[in-house]
Protein backbone atom coordinates (compact mmCIF):
# COMPACT_ATOMS: atom_id res chain seq x y z
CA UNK A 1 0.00 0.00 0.00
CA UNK A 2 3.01 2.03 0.95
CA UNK A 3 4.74 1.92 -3.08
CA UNK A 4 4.84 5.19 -4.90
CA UNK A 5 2.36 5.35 -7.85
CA UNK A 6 4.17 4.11 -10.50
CA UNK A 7 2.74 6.55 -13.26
CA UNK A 8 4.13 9.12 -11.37
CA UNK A 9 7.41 8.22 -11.78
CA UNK A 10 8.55 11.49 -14.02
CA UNK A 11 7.85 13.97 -11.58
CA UNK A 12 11.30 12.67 -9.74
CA UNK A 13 14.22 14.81 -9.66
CA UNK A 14 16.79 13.03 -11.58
CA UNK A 15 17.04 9.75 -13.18
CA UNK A 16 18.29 8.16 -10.20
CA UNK A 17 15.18 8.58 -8.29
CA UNK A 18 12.15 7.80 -10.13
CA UNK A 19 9.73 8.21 -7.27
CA UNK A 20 7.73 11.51 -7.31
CA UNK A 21 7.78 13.49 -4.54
CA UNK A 22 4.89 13.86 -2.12
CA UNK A 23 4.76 17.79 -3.29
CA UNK A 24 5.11 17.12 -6.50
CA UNK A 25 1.98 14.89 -6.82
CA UNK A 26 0.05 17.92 -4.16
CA UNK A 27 1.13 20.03 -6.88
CA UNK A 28 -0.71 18.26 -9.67
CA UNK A 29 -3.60 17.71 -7.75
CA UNK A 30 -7.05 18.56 -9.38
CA UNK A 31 -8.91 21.33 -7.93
CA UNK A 32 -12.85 21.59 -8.96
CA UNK A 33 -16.02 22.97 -7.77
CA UNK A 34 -17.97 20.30 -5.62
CA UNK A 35 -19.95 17.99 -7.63
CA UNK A 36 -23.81 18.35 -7.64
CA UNK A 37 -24.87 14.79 -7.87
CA UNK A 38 -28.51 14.04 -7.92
CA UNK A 39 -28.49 11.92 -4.73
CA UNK A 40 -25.88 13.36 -2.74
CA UNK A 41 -26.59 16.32 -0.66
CA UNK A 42 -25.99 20.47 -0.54
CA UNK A 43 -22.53 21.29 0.27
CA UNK A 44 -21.77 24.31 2.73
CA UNK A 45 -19.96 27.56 1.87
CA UNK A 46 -16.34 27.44 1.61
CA UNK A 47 -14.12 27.26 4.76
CA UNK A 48 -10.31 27.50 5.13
CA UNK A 49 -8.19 24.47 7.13
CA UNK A 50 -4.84 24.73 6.90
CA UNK A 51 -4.42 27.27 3.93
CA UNK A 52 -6.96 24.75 2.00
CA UNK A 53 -10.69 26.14 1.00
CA UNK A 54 -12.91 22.86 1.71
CA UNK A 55 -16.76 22.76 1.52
CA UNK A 56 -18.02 19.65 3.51
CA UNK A 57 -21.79 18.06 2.39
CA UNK A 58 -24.36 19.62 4.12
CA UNK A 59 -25.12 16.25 5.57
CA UNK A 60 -23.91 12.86 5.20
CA UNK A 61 -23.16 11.40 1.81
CA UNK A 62 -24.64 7.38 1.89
CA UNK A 63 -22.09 4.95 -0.12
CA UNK A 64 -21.75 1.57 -0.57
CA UNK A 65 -18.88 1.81 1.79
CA UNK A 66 -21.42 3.15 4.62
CA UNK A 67 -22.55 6.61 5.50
CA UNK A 68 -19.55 9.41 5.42
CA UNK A 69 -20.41 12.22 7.56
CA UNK A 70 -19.21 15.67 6.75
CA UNK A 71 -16.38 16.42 8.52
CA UNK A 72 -14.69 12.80 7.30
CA UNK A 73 -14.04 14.02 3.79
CA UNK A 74 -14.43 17.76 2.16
CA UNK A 75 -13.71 18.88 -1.21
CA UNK A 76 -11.21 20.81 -1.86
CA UNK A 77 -11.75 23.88 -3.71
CA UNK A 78 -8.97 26.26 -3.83
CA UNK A 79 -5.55 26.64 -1.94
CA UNK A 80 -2.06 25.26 -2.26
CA UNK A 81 -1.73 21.59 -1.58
CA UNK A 82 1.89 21.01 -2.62
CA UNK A 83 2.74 23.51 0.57
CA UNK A 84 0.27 21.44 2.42
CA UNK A 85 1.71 18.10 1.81
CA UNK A 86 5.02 20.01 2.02
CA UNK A 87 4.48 20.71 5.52
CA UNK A 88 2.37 18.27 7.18
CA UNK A 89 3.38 14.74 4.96
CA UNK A 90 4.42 12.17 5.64
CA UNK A 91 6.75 11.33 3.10
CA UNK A 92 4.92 8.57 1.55
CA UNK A 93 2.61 8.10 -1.53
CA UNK A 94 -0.18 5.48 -1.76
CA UNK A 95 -2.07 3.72 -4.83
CA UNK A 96 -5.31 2.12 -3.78
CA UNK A 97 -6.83 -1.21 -4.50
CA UNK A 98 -7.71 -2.17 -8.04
CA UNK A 99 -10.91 -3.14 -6.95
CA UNK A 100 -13.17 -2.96 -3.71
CA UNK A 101 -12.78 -6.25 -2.53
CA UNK A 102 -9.05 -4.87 -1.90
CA UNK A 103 -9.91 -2.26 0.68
CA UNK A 104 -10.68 -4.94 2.97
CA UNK A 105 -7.02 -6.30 3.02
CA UNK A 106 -5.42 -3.12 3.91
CA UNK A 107 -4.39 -3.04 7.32
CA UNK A 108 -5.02 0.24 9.73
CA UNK A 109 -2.56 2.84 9.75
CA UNK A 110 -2.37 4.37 13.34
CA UNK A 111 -1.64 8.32 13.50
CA UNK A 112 -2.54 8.74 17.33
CA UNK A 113 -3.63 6.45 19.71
CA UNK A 114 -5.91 8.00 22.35
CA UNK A 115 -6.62 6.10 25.44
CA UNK A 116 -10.01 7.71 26.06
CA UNK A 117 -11.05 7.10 22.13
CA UNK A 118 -14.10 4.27 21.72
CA UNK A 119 -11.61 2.51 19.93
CA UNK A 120 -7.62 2.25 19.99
CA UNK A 121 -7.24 5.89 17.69
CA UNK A 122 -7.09 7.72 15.03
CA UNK A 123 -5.50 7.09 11.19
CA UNK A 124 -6.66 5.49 8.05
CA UNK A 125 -8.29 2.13 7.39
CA UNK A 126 -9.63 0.44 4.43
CA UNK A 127 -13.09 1.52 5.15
CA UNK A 128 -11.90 4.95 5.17
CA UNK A 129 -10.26 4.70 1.97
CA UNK A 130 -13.21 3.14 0.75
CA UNK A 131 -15.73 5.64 1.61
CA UNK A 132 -13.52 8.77 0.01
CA UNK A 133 -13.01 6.81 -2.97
CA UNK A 134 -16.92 6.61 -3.58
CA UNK A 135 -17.62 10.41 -2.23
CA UNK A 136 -14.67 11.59 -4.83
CA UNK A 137 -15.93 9.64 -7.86
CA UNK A 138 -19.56 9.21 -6.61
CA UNK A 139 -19.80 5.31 -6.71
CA UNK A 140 -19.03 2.61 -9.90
CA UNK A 141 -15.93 1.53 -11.54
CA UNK A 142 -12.96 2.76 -11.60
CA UNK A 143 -9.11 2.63 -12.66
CA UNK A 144 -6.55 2.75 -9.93
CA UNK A 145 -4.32 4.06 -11.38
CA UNK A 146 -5.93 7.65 -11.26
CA UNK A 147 -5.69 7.90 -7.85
CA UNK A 148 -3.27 8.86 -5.01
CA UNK A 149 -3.49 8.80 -1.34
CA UNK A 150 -1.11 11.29 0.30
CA UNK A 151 -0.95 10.67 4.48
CA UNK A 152 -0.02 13.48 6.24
CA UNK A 153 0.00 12.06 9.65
CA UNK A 154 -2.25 13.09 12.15
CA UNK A 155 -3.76 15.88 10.12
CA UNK A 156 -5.95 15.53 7.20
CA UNK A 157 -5.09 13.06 4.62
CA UNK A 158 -5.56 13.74 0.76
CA UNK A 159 -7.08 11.25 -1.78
CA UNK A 160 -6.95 13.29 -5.12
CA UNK A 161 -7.99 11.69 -8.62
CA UNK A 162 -9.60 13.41 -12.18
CA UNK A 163 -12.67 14.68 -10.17
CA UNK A 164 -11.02 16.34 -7.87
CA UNK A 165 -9.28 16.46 -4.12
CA UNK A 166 -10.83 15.41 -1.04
CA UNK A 167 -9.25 16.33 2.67
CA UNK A 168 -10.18 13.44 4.36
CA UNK A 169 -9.77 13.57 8.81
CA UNK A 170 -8.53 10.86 10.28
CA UNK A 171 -11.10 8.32 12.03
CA UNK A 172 -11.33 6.13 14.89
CA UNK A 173 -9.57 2.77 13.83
CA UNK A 174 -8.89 -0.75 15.55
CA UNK A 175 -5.46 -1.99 17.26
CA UNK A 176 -3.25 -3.18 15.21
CA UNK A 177 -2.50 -7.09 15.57
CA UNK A 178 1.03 -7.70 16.85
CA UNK A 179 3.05 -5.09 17.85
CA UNK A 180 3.79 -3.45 14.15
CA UNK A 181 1.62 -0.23 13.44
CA UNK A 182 1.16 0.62 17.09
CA UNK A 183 2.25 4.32 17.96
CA UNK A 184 4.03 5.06 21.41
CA UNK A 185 5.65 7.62 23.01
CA UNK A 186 8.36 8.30 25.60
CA UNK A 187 7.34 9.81 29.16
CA UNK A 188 9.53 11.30 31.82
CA UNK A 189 8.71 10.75 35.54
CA UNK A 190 11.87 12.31 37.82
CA UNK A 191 14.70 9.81 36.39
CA UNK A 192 12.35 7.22 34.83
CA UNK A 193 12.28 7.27 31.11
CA UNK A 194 9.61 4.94 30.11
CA UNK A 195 8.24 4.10 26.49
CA UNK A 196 3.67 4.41 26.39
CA UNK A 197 1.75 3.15 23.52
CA UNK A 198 0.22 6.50 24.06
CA UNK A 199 -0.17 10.00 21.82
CA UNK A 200 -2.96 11.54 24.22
CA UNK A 201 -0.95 14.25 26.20
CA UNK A 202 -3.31 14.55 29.15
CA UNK A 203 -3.17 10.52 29.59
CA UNK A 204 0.85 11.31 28.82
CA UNK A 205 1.13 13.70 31.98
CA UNK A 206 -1.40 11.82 33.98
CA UNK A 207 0.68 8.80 33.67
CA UNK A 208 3.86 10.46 34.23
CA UNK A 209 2.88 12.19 37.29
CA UNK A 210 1.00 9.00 38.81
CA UNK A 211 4.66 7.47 38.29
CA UNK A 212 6.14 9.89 40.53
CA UNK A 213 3.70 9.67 43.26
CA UNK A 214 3.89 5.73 43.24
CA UNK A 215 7.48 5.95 43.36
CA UNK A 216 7.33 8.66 46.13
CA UNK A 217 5.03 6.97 48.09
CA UNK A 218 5.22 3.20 47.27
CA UNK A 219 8.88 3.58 47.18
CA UNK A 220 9.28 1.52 44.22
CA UNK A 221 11.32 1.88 40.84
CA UNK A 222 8.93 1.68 37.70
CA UNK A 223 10.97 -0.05 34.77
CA UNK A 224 8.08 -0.26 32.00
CA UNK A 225 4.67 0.45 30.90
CA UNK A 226 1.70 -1.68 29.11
CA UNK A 227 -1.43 -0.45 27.29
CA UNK A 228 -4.50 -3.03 28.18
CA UNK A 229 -8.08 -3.31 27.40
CA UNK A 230 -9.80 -4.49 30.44
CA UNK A 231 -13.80 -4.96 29.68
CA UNK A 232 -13.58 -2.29 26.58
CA UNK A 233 -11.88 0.42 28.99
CA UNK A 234 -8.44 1.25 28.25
CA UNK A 235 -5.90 1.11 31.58
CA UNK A 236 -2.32 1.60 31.55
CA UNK A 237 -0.42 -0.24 33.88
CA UNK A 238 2.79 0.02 35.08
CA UNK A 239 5.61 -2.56 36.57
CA UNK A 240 8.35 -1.87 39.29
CA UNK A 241 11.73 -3.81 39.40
CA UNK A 242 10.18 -5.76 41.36
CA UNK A 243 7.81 -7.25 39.90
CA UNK A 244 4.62 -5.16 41.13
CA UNK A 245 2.39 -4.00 39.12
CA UNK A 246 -0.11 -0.88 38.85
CA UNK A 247 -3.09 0.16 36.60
CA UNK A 248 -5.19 2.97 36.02
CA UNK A 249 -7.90 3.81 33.61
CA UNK A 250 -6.60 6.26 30.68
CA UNK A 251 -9.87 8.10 31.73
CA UNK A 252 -8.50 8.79 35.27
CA UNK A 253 -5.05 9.43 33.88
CA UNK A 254 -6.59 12.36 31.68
CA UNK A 255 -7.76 14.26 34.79
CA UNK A 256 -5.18 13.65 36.64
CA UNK A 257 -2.83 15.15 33.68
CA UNK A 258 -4.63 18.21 34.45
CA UNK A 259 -4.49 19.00 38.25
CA UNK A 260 -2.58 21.69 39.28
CA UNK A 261 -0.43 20.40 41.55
CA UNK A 262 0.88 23.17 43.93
CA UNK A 263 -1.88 25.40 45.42
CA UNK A 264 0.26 28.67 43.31
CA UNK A 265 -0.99 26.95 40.31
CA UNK A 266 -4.80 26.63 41.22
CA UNK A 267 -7.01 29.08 39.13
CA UNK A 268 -7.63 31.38 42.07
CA UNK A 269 -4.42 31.19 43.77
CA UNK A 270 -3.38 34.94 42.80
CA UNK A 271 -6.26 36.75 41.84
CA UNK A 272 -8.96 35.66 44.09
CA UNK A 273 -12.17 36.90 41.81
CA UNK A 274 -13.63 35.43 39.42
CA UNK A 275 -16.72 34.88 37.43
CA UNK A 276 -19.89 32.81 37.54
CA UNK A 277 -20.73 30.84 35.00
CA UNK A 278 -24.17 32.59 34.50
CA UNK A 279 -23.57 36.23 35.10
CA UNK A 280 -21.40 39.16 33.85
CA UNK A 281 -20.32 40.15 37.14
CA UNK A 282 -17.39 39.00 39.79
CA UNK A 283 -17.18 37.40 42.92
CA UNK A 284 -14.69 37.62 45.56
CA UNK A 285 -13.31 34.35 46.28
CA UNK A 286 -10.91 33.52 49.44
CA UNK A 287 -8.88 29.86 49.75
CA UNK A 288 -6.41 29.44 52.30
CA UNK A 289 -5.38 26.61 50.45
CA UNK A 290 -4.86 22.80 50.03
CA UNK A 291 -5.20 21.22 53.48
CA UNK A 292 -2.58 18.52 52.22
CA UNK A 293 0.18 18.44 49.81
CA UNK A 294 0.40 16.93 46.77
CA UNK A 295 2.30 13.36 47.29
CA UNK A 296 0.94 12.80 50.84
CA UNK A 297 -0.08 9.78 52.13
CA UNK A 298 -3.17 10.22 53.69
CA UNK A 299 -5.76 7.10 55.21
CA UNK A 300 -3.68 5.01 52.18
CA UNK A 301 -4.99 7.52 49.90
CA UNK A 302 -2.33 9.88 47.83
CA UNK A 303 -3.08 13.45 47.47
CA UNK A 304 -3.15 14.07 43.63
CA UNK A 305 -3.81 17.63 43.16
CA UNK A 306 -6.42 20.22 43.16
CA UNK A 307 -8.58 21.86 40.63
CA UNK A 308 -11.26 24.59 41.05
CA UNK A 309 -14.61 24.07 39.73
CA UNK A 310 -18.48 25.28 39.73
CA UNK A 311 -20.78 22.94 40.99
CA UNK A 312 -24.23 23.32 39.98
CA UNK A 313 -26.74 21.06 42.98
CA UNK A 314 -29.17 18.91 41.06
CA UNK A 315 -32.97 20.51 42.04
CA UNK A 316 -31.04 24.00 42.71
CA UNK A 317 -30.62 27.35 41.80
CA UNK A 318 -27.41 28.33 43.37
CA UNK A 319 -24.12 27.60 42.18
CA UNK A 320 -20.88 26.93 44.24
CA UNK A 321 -17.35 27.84 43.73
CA UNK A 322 -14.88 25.15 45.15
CA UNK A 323 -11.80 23.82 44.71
CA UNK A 324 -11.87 20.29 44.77
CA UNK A 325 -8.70 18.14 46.25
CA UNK A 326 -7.85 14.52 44.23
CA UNK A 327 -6.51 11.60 45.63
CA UNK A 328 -5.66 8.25 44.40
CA UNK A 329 -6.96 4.98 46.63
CA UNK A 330 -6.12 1.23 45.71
CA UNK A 331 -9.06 -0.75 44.07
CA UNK A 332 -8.99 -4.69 42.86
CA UNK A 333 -7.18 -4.22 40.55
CA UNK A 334 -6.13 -0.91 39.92
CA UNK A 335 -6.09 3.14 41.10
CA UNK A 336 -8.99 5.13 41.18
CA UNK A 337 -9.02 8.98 40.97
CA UNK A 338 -11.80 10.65 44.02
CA UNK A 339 -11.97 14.07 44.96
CA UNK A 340 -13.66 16.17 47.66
CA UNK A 341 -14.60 19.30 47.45
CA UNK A 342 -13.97 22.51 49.16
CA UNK A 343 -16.81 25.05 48.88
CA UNK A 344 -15.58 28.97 48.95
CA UNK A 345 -18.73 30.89 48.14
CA UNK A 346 -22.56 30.70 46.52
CA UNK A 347 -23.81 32.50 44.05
CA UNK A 348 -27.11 33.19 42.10
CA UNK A 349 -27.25 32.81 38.48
């Protein structure tokens, strides 16, 4: 799937490299009007995405590939794709199947794996392909040769042929089998370096920071990590020298990536008014702070961090400024992330 498109071959730079170039075939790439096909629907005014004019359908377009729904694939209209592919490619060039019983061989091609995604991320699949292939040509037979697929990693993908261009997002797609495809990243917790099948940066900082509180307080060395799937919810556990071993959900690990955790760094720390969510005017607020830091042990429970947040009472009118304090506590199997809150002052809406 990966080859260069062989009929492209003269737009290389010298005879020693018959490939084209990724900007070479964005340069070439057709730029119409959006089609008006009988039965697909309205497409919306122009917008501009990353120095591209796209118009998206109006609704979604039904295929024989499934329904695509408008912010999967939009036409391209006007702008410079060669820069585009220039700076967000990823180097590569694909040709599609020769027919559609071939788009159900191609295996997934991961861009970012998100731990709080339905499924294991983003990127391109076969179905994918599939579907902008049919919304680009509107259905029927079709050469292969006409087409090109340019990735441009997470960001929108291209599929251009004689119709025209599509900018195509990328969608949620499956776990790779085995461990090729699968995206990771590297994490630093104090003077543990460890390697995530991650890309989410809140799950990233989450995890990194409920390293350094299990070292602190567990007094163990973490050596590596491991992405599971525990009852469809995605935990990421982690093992000690030692042999231990400790999970949390990615869920929990996204909050916890955004605590603040000195009381400086709480929204109210320095300015001490803010305002209501219903309301143009301000309220005084005064916190004397956390009563424990971050990293204590208290009643086997760590002390995460601390966020402020409105709480609006179920069957109320009033709502409450607070600043809620996390901890972690030791489940069956794995951490959980609580919190209690703090309440400063009440307002009316």
């Amino acid at each position: 799937m990966t080859d260069s498109h062989t009929s492209l071959s003269t737009f290389g730079s010298t005879e020693d490299d018959l490939d084209p170039a990724p900007k070479s075939v964005g340069r070439c790439a057709q730029l119409t009007d959006a089609p008006n096909r009988t039965d697909d629907p309205e497409w919306e005014s122009p917008d501009t995405e990353w120095g591209l004019r796209t118009r998206r359908p109006a609704s979604s377009i039904q295929t024989g590939a499934g329904h695509v729904r408008p912010q999967q694939a939009r036409w391209i209209v006007d702008g410079d794709v060669a820069a585009y592919v220039e700076e967000y490619g990823s180097g590569e060039i694909w040709t599609i199947p020769g027919t559609y019983a071939g788009f159900d061989e191609i295996d997934p091609l991961v861009t970012h794996v998100d731990g709080c995604c339905e499924t294991y991320g983003y990127g391109i699949d076969g179905t994918a392909l599939e579907k902008a292939l049919r919304v680009l040509t509107g259905g029927g037979r079709y050469s292969a040769t006409d087409y090109t697929v340019l990735p441009c990693g997470p960001h929108p993908w291209i599929l251009t042929g004689p119709e025209g261009s599509l900018l195509c997002s990328c969608m949620p797609v499956d776990r790779p089998e085995g461990g090729e495809g699968r995206r990771s990243s590297e994490i630093q917790a104090g003077d543990t370096r460890l390697t995530v099948e991650e890309k989410n940066d809140q799950i990233l900082h989450g995890l990194a920071h409920f390293v350094r509180l299990l070292e602190e307080a567990k007094d163990v060395e973490i050596e590596r990590a491991e992405y599971q799937t525990v009852r469809g919810d995605v935990k990421h556990t982690v093992h000690s020298a030692d042999d231990e071993s400790f999970s949390m959900e990615a869920s929990d690990l996204a909050t916890l990536g955004t605590l603040a955790k000195t009381a400086s760094s709480v929204e109210i720390a320095d300015r001490g008014r803010v305002k209501p969510p219903s309301g143009d005017q301000t309220v005084s607020i005064n916190w004397d702070g956390p009563e424990h830091e971050v990293g204590e042990v208290v009643d086997d429970r760590f002390i995460a961090g601390y966020k402020f947040a409105w709480e609006d009472p179920d069957d109320a009118l009033e709502q409450i400024a607070t600043v809620r304090t996390y901890w972690l506590s030791e489940g069956f199997s794995s951490y959980r992330l609580d919190f209690w809150s703090e309440r400063l002052v009440t307002v009316l809406p």
